[in-house]
C-alpha atoms as a PDB file:
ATOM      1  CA  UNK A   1      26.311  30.578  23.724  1.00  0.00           C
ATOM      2  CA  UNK A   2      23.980  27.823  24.551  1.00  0.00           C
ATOM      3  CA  UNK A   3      20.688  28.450  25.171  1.00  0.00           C
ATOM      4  CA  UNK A   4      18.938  26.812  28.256  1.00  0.00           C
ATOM      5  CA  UNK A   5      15.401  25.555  29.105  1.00  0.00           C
ATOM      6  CA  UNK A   6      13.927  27.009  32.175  1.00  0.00           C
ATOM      7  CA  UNK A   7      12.134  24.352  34.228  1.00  0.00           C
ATOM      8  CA  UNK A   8       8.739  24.951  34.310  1.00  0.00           C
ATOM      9  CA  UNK A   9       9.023  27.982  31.970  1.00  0.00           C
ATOM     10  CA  UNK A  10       9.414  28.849  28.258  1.00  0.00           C
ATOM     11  CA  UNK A  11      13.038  29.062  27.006  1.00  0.00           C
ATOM     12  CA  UNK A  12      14.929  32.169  27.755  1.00  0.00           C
ATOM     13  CA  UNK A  13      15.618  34.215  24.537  1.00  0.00           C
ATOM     14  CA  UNK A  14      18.686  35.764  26.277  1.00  0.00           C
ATOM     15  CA  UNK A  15      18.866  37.897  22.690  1.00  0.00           C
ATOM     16  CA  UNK A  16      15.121  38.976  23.272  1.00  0.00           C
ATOM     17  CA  UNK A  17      16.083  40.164  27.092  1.00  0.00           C
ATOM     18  CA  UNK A  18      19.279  42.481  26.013  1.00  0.00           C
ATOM     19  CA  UNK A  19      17.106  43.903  23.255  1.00  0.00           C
ATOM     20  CA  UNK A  20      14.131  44.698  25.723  1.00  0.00           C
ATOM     21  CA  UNK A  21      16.649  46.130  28.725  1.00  0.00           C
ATOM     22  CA  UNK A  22      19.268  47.830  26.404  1.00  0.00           C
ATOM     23  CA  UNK A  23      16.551  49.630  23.673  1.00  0.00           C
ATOM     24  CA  UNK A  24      16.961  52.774  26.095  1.00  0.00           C
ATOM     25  CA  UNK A  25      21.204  52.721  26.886  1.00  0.00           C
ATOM     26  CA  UNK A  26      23.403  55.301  24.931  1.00  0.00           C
ATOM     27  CA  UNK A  27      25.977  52.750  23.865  1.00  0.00           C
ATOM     28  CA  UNK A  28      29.794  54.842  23.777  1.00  0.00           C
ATOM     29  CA  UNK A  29      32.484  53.842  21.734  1.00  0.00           C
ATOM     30  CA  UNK A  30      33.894  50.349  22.564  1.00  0.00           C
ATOM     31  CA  UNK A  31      36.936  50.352  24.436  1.00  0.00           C
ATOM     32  CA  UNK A  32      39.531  47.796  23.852  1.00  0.00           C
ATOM     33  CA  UNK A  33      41.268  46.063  26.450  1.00  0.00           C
ATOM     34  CA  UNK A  34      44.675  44.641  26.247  1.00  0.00           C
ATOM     35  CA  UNK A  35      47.124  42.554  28.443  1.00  0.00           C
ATOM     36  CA  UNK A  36      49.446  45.230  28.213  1.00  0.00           C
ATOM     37  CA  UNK A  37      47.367  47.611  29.642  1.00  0.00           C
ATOM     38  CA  UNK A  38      46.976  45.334  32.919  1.00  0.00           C
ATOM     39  CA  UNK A  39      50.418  44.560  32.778  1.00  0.00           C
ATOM     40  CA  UNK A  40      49.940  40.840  32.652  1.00  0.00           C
ATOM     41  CA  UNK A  41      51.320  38.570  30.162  1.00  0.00           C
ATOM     42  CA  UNK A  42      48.854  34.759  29.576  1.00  0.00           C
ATOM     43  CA  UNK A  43      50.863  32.704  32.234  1.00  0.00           C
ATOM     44  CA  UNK A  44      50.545  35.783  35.002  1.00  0.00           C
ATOM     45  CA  UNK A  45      46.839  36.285  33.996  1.00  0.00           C
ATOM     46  CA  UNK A  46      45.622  32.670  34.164  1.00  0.00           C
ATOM     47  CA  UNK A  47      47.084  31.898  37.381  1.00  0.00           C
ATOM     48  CA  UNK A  48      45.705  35.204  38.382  1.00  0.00           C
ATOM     49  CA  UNK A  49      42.012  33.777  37.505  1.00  0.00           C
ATOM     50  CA  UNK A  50      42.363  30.522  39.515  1.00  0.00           C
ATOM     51  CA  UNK A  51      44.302  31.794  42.570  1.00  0.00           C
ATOM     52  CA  UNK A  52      42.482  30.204  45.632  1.00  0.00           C
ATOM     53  CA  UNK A  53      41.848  33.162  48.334  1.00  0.00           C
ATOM     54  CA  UNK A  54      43.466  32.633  51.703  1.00  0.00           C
ATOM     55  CA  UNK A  55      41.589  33.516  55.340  1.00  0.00           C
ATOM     56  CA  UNK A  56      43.577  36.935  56.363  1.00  0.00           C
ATOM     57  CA  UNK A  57      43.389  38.754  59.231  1.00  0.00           C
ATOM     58  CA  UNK A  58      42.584  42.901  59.015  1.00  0.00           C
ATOM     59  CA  UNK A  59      45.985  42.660  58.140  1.00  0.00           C
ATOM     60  CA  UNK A  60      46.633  40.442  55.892  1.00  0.00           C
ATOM     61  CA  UNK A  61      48.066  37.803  57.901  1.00  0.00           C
ATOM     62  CA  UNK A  62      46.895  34.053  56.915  1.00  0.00           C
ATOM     63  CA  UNK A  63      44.593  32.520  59.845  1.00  0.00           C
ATOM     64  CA  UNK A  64      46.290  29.972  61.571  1.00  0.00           C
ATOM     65  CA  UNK A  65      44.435  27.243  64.024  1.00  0.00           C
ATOM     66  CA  UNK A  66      40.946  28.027  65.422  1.00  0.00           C
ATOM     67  CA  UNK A  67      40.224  31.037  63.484  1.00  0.00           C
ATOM     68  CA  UNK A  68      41.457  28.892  60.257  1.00  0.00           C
ATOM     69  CA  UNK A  69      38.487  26.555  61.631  1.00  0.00           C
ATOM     70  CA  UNK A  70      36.205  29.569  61.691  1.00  0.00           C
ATOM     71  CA  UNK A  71      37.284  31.118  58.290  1.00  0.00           C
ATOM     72  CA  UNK A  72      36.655  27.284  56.709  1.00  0.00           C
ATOM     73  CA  UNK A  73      32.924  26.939  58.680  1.00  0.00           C
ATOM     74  CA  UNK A  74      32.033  30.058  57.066  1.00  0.00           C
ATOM     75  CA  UNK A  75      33.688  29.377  53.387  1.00  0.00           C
ATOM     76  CA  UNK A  76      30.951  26.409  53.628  1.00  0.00           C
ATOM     77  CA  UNK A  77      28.165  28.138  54.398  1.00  0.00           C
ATOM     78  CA  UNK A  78      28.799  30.366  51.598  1.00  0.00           C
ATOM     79  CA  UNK A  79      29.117  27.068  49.519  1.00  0.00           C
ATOM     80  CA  UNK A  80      25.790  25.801  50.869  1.00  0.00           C
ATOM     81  CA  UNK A  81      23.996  28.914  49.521  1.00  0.00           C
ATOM     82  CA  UNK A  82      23.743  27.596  46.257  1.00  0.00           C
ATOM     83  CA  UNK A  83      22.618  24.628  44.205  1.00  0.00           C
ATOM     84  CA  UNK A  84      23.619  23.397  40.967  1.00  0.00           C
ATOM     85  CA  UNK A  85      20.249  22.788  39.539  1.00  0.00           C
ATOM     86  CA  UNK A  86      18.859  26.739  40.671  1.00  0.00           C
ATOM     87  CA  UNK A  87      18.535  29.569  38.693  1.00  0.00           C
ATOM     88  CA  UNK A  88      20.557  32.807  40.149  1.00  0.00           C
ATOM     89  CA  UNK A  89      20.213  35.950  39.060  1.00  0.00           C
ATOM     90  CA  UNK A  90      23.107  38.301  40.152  1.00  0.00           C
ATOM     91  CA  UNK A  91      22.726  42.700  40.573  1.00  0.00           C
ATOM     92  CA  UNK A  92      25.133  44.826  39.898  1.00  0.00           C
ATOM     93  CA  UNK A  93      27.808  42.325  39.500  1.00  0.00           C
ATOM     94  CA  UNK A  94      30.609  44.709  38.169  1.00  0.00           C
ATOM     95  CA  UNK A  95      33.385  42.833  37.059  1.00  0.00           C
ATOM     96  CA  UNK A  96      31.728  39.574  36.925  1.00  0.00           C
ATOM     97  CA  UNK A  97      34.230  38.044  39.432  1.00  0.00           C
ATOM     98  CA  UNK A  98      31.492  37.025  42.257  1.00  0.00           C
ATOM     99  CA  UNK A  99      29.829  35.161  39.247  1.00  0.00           C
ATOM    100  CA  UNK A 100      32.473  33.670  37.801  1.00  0.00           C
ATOM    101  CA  UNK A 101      33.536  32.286  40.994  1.00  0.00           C
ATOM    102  CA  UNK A 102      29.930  31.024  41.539  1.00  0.00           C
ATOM    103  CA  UNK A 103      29.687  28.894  38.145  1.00  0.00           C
ATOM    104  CA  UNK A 104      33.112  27.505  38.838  1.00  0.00           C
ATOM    105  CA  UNK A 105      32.023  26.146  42.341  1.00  0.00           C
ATOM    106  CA  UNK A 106      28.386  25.005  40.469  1.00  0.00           C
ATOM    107  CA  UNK A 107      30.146  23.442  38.123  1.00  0.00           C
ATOM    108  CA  UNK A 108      28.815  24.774  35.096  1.00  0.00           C
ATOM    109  CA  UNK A 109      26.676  28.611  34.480  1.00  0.00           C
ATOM    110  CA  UNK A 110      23.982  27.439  32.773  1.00  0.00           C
ATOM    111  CA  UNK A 111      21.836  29.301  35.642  1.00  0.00           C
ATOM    112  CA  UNK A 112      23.833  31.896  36.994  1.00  0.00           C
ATOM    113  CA  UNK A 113      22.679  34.986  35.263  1.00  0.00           C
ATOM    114  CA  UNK A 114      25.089  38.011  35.991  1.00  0.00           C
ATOM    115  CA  UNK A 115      23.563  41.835  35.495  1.00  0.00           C
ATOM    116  CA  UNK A 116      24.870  45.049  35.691  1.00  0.00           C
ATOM    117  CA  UNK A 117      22.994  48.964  34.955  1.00  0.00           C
ATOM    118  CA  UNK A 118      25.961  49.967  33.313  1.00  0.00           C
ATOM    119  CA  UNK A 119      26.036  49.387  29.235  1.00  0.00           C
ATOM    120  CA  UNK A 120      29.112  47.287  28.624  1.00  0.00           C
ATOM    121  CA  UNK A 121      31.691  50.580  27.382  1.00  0.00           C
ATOM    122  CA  UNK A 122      31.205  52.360  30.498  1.00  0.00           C
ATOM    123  CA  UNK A 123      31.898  48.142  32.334  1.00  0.00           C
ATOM    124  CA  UNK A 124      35.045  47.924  30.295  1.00  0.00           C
ATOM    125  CA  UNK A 125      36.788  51.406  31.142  1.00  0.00           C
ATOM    126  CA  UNK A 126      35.646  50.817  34.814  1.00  0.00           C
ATOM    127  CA  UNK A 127      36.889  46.836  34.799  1.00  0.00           C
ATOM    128  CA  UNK A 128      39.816  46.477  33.187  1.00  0.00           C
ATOM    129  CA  UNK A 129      39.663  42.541  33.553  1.00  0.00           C
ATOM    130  CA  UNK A 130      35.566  42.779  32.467  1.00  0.00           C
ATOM    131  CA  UNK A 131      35.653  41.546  29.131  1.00  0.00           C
ATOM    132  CA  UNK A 132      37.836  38.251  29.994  1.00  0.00           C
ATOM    133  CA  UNK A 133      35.845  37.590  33.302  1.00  0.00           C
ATOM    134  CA  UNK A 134      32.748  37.745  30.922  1.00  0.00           C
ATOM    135  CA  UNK A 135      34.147  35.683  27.883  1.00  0.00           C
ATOM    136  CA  UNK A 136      35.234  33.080  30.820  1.00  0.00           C
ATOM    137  CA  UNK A 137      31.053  33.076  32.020  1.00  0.00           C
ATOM    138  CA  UNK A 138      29.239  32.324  28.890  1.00  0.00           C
ATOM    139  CA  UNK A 139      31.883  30.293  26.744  1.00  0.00           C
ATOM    140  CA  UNK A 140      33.963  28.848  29.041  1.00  0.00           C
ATOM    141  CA  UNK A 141      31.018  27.981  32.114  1.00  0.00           C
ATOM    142  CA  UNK A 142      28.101  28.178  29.656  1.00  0.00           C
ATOM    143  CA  UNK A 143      26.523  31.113  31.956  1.00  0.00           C
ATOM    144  CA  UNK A 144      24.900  34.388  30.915  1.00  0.00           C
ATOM    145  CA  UNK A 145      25.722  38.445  31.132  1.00  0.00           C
ATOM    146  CA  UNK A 146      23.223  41.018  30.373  1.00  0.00           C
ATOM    147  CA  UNK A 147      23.723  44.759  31.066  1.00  0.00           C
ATOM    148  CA  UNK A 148      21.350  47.602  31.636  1.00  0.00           C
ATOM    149  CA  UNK A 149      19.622  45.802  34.279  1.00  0.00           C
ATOM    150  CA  UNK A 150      18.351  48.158  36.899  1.00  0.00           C
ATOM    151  CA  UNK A 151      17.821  46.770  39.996  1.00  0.00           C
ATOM    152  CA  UNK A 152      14.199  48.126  40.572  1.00  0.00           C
ATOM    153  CA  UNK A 153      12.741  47.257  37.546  1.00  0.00           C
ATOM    154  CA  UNK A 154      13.667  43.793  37.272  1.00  0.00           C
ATOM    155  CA  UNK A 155       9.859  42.987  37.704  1.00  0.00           C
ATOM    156  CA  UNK A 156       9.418  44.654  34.158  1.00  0.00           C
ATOM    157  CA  UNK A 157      11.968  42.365  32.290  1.00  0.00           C
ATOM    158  CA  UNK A 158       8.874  39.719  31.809  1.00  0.00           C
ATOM    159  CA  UNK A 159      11.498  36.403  31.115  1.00  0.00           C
ATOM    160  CA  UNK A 160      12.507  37.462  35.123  1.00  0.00           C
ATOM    161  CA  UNK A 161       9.303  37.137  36.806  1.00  0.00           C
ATOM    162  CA  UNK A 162       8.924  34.173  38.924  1.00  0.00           C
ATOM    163  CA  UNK A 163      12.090  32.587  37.429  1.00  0.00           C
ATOM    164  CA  UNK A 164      14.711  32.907  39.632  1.00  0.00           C
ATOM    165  CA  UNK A 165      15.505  30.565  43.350  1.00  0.00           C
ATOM    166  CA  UNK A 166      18.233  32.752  44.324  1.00  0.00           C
ATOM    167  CA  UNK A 167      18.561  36.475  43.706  1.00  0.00           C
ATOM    168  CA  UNK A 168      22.208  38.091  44.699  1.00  0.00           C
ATOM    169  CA  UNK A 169      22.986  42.025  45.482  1.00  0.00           C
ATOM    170  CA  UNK A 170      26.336  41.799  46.842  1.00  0.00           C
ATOM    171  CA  UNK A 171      27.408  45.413  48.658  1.00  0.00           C
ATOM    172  CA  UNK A 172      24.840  47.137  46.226  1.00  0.00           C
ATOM    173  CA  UNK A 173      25.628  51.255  45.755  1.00  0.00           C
ATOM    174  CA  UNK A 174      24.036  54.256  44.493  1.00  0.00           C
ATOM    175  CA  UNK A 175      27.601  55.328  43.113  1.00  0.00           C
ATOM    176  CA  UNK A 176      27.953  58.822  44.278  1.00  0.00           C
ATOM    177  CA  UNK A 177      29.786  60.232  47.019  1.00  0.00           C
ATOM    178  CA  UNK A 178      28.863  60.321  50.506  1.00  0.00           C
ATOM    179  CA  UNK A 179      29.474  64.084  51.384  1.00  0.00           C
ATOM    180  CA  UNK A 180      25.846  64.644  52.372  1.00  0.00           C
ATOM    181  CA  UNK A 181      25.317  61.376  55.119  1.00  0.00           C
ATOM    182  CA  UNK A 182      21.569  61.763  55.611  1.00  0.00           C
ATOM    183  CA  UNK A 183      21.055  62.245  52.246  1.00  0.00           C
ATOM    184  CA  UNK A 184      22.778  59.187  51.049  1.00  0.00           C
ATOM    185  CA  UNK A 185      21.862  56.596  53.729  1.00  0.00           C
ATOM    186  CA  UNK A 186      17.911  58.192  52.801  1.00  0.00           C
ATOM    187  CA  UNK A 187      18.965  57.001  48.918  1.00  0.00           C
ATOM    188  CA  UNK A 188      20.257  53.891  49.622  1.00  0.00           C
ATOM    189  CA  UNK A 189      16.964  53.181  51.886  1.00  0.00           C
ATOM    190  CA  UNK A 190      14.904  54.080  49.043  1.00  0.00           C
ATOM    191  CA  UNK A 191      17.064  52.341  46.617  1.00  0.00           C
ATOM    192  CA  UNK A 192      17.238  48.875  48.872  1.00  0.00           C
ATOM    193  CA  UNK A 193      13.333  49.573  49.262  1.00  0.00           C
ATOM    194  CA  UNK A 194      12.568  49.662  45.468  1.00  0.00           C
ATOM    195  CA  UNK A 195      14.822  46.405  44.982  1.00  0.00           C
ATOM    196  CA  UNK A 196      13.398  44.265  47.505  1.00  0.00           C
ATOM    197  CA  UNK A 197       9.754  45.152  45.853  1.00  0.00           C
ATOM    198  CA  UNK A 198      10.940  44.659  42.570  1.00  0.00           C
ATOM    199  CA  UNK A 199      13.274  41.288  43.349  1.00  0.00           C
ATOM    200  CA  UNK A 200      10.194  39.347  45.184  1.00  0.00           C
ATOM    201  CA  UNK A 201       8.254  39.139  42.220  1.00  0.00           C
ATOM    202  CA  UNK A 202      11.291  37.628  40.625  1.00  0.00           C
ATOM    203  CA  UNK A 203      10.938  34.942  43.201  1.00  0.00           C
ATOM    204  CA  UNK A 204      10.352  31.247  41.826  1.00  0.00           C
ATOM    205  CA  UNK A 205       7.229  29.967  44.294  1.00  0.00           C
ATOM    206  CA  UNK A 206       8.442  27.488  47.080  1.00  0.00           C
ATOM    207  CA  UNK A 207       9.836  28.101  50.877  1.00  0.00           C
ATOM    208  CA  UNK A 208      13.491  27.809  49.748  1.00  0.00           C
ATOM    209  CA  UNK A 209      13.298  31.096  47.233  1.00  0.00           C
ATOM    210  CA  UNK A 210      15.739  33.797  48.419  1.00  0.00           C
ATOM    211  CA  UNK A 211      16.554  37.068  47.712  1.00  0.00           C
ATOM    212  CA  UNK A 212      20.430  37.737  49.556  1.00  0.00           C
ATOM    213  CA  UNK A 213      22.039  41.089  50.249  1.00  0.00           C
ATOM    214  CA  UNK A 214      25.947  41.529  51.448  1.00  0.00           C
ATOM    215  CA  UNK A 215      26.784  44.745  53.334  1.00  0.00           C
ATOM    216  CA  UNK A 216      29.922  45.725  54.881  1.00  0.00           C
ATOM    217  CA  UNK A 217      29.291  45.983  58.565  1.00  0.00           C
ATOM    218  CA  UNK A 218      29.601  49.392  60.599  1.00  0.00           C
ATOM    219  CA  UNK A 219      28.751  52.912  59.162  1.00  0.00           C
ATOM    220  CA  UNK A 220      27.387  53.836  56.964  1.00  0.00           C
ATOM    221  CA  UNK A 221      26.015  50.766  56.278  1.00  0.00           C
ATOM    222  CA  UNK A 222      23.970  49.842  59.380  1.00  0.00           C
ATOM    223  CA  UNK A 223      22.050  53.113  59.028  1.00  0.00           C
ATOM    224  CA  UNK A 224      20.923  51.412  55.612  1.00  0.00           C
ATOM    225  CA  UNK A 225      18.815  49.342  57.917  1.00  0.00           C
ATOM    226  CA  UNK A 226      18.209  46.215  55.584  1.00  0.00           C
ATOM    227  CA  UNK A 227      16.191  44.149  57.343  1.00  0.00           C
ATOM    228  CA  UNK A 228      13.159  47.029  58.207  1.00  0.00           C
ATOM    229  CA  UNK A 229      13.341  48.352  55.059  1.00  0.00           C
ATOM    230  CA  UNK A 230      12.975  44.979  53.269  1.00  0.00           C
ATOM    231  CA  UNK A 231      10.251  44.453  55.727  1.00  0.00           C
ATOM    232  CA  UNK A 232       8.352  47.539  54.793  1.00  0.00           C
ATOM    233  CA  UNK A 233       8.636  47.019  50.982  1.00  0.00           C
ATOM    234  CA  UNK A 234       7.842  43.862  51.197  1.00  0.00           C
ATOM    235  CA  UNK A 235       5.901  42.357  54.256  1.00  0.00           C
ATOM    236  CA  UNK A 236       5.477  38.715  52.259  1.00  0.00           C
ATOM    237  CA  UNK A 237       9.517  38.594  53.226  1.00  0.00           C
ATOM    238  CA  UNK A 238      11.178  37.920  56.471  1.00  0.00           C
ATOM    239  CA  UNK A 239      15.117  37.988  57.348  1.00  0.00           C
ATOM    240  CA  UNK A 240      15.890  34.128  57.534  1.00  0.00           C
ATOM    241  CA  UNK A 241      19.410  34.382  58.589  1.00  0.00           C
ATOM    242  CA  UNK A 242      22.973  36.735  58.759  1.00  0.00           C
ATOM    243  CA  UNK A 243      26.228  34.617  57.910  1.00  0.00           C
ATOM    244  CA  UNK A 244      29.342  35.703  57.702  1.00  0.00           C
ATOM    245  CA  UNK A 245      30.546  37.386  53.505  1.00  0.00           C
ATOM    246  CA  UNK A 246      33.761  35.151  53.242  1.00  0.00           C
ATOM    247  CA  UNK A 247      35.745  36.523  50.250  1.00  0.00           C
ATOM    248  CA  UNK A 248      37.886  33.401  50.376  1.00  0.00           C
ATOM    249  CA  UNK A 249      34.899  31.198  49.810  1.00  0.00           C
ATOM    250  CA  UNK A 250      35.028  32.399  46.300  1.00  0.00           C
ATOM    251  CA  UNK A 251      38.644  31.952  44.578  1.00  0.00           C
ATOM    252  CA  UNK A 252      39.411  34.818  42.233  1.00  0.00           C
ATOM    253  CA  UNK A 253      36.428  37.009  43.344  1.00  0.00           C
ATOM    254  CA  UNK A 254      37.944  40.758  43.812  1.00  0.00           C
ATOM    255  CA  UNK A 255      35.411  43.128  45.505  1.00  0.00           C
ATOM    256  CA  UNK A 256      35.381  46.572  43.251  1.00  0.00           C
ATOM    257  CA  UNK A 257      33.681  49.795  44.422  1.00  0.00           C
ATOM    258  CA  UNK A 258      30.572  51.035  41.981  1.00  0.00           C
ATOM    259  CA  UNK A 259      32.808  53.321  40.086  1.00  0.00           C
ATOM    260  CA  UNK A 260      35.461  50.948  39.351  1.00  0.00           C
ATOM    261  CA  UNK A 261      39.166  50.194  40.484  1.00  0.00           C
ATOM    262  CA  UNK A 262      41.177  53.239  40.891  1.00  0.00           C
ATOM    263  CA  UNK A 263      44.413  52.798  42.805  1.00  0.00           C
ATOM    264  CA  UNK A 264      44.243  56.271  44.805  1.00  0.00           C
ATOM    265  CA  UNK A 265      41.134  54.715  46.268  1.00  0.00           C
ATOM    266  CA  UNK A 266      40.993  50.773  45.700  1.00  0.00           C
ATOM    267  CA  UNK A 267      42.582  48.205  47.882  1.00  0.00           C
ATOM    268  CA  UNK A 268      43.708  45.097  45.694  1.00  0.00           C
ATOM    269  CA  UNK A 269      41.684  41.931  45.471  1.00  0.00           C
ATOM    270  CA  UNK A 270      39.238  42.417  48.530  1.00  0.00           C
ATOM    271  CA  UNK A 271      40.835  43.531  51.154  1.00  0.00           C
ATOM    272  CA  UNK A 272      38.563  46.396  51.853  1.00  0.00           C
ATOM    273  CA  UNK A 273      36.085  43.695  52.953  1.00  0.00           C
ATOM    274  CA  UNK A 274      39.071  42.744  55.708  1.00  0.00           C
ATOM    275  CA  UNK A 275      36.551  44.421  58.669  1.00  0.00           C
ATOM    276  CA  UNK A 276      33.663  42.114  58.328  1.00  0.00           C
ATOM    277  CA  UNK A 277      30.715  41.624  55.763  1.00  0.00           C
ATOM    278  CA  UNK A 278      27.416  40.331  56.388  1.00  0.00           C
ATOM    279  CA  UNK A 279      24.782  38.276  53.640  1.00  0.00           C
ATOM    280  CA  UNK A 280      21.404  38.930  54.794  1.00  0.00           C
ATOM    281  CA  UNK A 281      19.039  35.894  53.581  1.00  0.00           C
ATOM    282  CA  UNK A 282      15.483  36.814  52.990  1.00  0.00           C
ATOM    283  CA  UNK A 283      12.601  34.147  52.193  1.00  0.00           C
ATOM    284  CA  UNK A 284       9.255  34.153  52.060  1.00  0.00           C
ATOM    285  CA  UNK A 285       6.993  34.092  55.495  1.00  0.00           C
ATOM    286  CA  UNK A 286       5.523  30.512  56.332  1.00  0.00           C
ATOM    287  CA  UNK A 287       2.280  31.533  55.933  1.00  0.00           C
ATOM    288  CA  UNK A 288       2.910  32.842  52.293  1.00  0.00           C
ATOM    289  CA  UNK A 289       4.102  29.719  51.299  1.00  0.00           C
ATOM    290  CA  UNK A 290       1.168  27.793  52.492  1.00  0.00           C
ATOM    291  CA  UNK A 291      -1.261  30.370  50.525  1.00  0.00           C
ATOM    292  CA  UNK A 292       1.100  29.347  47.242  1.00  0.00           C
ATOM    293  CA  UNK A 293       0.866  25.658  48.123  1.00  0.00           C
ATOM    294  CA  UNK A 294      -3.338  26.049  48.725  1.00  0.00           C
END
């Protein structure tokens, strides 16, 4: 894999980084993947990668006339999100498929920097698909994968401070269960809390830094309350804008739950985001980014 210069910075020593984040990760066993075991032979799997995703209904139904207007206004919103020439650095990415989807609209990886807190065993018996997605990313789109990234300690991973434009948590997770309700919207406050402190000093300087969050909309989710909390760990940051999360914006992205697919409780591709999905788009106040031009 290619190794990029960082405008304005020293060169990333991607080898440096996964030594530094992954000293502390009990590495398991590798586990191999195989076609068979997804069932797919090469001609079933490659048009599986490049399907493009179709505006459904909660039903599945394609979108026909003004809502098909709607669906295509969002897709390029979505689109707009992201430049070519940025650097993005991606949490808890899972199965790489948001990422992969974002270097093939880019163009080319060379900035997109996918992460995940799981070591890359524990990815691979949680993603069946994990290890091609990745291989597609850095040799295929020339973009980078790192694992044992935790999400509030990117700050301490010293190539990530001030480096990145765009920083992406789509539907982040604490992974457990949610038998005790208080107890887990509490931990995903605190969670969302420590990230957003964490993230903005991640931040390149400049007004058009972002740091974007996608949640599914209704419960539990709204009790997460993104926008205050983001406001009280960080008051430099202020909620810029809400746009629609358009799955079909991203052609062979395939939303997976924190502990992986599992059939008994997975929908297939993304369906489960079929009710609605917001990105929330945070940016630095106006009168920050005066003091950083001063």
């Amino acid at each position: 894999m290619a190794r990029k210069t960082l405008k304005g910075r020293a060169k990333p020593k991607i080898a440096k980084i996964r030594k530094n984040i992954l000293k502390h990760v009990n590495w398991e066993k590798a586990i191999k993947t195989s076609r068979k075991r997804r069932g797919l032979d090469e001609e079933e799997e490659g048009a599986e990668s490049t399907k493009a995703l179709v505006p459904t209904n909660a039903k599945g139904v394609p979108l026909k006339g003004k809502a098909a207007r709607i669906a295509k206004q969002e897709e390029k919103l979505c689109h707009d999100l992201y430049q070519g020439d940025e650097r993005v650095l991606i949490i808890g990415e899972g199965n790489l498929t948001f990422a992969r989807a974002l270097c093939r609209h880019l163009g080319k990886g060379e900035g997109v920097y996918a992460t995940n807190f799981d070591d890359e065993a524990t990815l691979r018996k949680k993603y069946p698909d994990y290890i091609e997605v990745k291989r597609e990313i850095e040799e295929d789109l020339g973009g980078n994968v790192l694992c044992g990234v935790d999400a509030t300690q990117l700050h301490k991973v010293k190539e990530f401070r001030k480096a990145f434009k765009k920083i992406i948590w789509n539907f982040p997770h604490i992974g457990a269960g949610d038998a005790d309700v208080e107890r887990s919207i509490a931990a995903h406050r605190e969670l969302l809390s420590k990230f957003f402190a964490s993230a903005y000093r991640c931040l390149a300087p400049g007004a058009k830094s972002a740091i974007h969050v996608s949640l599914k909309l209704g419960e539990p989710y709204k009790e997460w309350r993104v926008v205050q909390t983001a406001r009280s760990a960080c008051p430099e940051l202020d909620l810029k804008n809400a746009i629609q999360f358009a799955p079909h914006a991203w052609p062979g992205y395939s939303h997976r739950r924190t502990h992986g697919f599992d059939e008994r409780f997975s929908k297939a591709d993304s369906q489960e985001l079929a009710k609605g999905a917001k990105v929330y788009l945070f940016g630095r106040h106006k009168g920050v980014v005066e003091e950083e031009s001063a």
